[in-house]
C-alpha atoms as a PDB file:
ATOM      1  CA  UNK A   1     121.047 -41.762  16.499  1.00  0.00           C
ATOM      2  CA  UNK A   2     124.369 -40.032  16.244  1.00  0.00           C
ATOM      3  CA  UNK A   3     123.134 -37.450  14.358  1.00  0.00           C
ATOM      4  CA  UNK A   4     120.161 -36.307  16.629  1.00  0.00           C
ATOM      5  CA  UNK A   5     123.416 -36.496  19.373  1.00  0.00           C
ATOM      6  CA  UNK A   6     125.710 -34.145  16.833  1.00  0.00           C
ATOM      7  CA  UNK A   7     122.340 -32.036  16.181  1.00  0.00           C
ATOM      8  CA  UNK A   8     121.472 -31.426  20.132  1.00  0.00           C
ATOM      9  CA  UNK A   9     125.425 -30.663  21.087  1.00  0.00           C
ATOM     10  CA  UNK A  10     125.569 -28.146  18.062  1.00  0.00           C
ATOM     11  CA  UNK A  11     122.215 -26.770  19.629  1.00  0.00           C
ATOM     12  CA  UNK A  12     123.949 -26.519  22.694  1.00  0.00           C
ATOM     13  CA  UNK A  13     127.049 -25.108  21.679  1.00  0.00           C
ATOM     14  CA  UNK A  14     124.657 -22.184  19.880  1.00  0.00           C
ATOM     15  CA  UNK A  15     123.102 -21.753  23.460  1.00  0.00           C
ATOM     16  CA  UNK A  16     126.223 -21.215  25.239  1.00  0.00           C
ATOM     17  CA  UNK A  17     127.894 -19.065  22.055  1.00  0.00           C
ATOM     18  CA  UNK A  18     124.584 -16.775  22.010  1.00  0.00           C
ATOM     19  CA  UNK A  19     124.815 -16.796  25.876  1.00  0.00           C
ATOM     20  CA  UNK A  20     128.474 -15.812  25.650  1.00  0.00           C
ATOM     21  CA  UNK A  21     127.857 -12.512  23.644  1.00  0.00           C
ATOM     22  CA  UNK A  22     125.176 -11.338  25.573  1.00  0.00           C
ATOM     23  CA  UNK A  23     127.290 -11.795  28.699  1.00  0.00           C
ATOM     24  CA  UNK A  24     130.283 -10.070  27.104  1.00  0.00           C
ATOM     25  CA  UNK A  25     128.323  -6.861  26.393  1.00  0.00           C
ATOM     26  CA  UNK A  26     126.728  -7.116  29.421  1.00  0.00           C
ATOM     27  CA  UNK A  27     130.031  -6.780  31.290  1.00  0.00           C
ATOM     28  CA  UNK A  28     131.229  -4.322  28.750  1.00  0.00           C
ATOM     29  CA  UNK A  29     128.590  -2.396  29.475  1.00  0.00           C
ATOM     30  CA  UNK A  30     128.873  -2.930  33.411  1.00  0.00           C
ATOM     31  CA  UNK A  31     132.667  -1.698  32.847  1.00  0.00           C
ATOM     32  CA  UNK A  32     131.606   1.292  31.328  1.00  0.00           C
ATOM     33  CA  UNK A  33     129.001   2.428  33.849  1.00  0.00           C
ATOM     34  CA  UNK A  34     131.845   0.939  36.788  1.00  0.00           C
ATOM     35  CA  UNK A  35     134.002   4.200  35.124  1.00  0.00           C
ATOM     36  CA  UNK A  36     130.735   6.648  34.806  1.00  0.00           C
ATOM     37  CA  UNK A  37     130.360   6.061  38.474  1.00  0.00           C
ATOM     38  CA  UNK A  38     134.281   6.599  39.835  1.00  0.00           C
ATOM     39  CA  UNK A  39     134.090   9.793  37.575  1.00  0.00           C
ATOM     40  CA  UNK A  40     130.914  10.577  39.615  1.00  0.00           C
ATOM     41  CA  UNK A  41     132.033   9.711  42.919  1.00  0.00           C
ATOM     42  CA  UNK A  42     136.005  11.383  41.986  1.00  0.00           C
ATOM     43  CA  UNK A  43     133.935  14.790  41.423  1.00  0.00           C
ATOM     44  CA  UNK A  44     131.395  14.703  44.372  1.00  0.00           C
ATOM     45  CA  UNK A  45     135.107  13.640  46.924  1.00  0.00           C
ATOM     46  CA  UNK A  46     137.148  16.813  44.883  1.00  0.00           C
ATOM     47  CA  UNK A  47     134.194  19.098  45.325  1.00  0.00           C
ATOM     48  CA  UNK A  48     133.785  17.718  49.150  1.00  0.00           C
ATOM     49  CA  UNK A  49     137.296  18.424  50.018  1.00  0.00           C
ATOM     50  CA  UNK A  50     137.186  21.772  48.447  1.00  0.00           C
ATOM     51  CA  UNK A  51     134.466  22.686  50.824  1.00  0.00           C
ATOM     52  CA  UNK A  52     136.372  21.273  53.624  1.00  0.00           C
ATOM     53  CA  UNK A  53     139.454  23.787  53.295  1.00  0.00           C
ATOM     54  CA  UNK A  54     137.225  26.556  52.630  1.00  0.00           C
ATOM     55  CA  UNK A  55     135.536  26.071  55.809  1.00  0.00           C
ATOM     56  CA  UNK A  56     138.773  25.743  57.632  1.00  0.00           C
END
Protein backbone atom coordinates (compact mmCIF):
# COMPACT_ATOMS: atom_id res chain seq x y z
CA UNK A 1 0.00 0.00 0.00
CA UNK A 2 2.65 2.56 0.74
CA UNK A 3 4.50 1.77 -2.04
CA UNK A 4 1.75 2.10 -4.81
CA UNK A 5 1.32 5.74 -2.63
CA UNK A 6 5.39 6.46 -3.01
CA UNK A 7 5.02 5.04 -6.77
CA UNK A 8 1.89 7.46 -7.81
CA UNK A 9 3.56 10.75 -5.93
CA UNK A 10 6.94 9.98 -7.78
CA UNK A 11 4.62 9.71 -10.96
CA UNK A 12 3.35 12.89 -10.09
CA UNK A 13 6.31 14.66 -9.24
CA UNK A 14 7.64 13.42 -13.01
CA UNK A 15 4.36 15.12 -14.34
CA UNK A 16 4.88 18.37 -12.81
CA UNK A 17 9.02 18.20 -13.42
CA UNK A 18 8.31 17.31 -17.28
CA UNK A 19 5.55 20.02 -17.14
CA UNK A 20 8.03 22.45 -15.61
CA UNK A 21 10.60 22.28 -18.56
CA UNK A 22 8.27 22.56 -21.16
CA UNK A 23 6.85 25.67 -19.50
CA UNK A 24 10.32 27.13 -18.96
CA UNK A 25 11.18 27.01 -22.68
CA UNK A 26 8.00 27.99 -23.50
CA UNK A 27 8.47 31.32 -21.70
CA UNK A 28 12.02 31.45 -22.85
CA UNK A 29 10.92 31.29 -26.01
CA UNK A 30 7.92 33.85 -25.43
CA UNK A 31 10.83 36.24 -24.01
CA UNK A 32 12.67 35.99 -27.00
CA UNK A 33 9.93 36.69 -29.53
CA UNK A 34 8.59 39.62 -26.60
CA UNK A 35 12.33 41.27 -27.78
CA UNK A 36 11.90 40.29 -31.74
CA UNK A 37 8.73 42.26 -31.53
CA UNK A 38 9.99 45.70 -29.50
CA UNK A 39 12.92 45.55 -32.10
CA UNK A 40 10.08 45.44 -34.71
CA UNK A 41 7.85 47.90 -33.35
CA UNK A 42 11.31 50.36 -32.16
CA UNK A 43 12.09 50.35 -36.11
CA UNK A 44 8.54 50.81 -37.65
CA UNK A 45 8.13 54.19 -34.50
CA UNK A 46 12.05 55.47 -35.69
CA UNK A 47 11.15 55.11 -39.32
CA UNK A 48 7.51 56.80 -38.52
CA UNK A 49 8.99 59.74 -36.87
CA UNK A 50 11.51 60.18 -39.54
CA UNK A 51 8.72 60.61 -41.97
CA UNK A 52 7.04 62.94 -39.69
CA UNK A 53 9.95 65.67 -39.72
CA UNK A 54 10.45 65.22 -43.27
CA UNK A 55 7.01 66.14 -43.96
CA UNK A 56 7.20 69.09 -41.69
Amino acid sequence: MEDEKVKDINALLSAFESRNEILKEEIKQNEEAIKKMQKELTFILENDIEEIKVAE
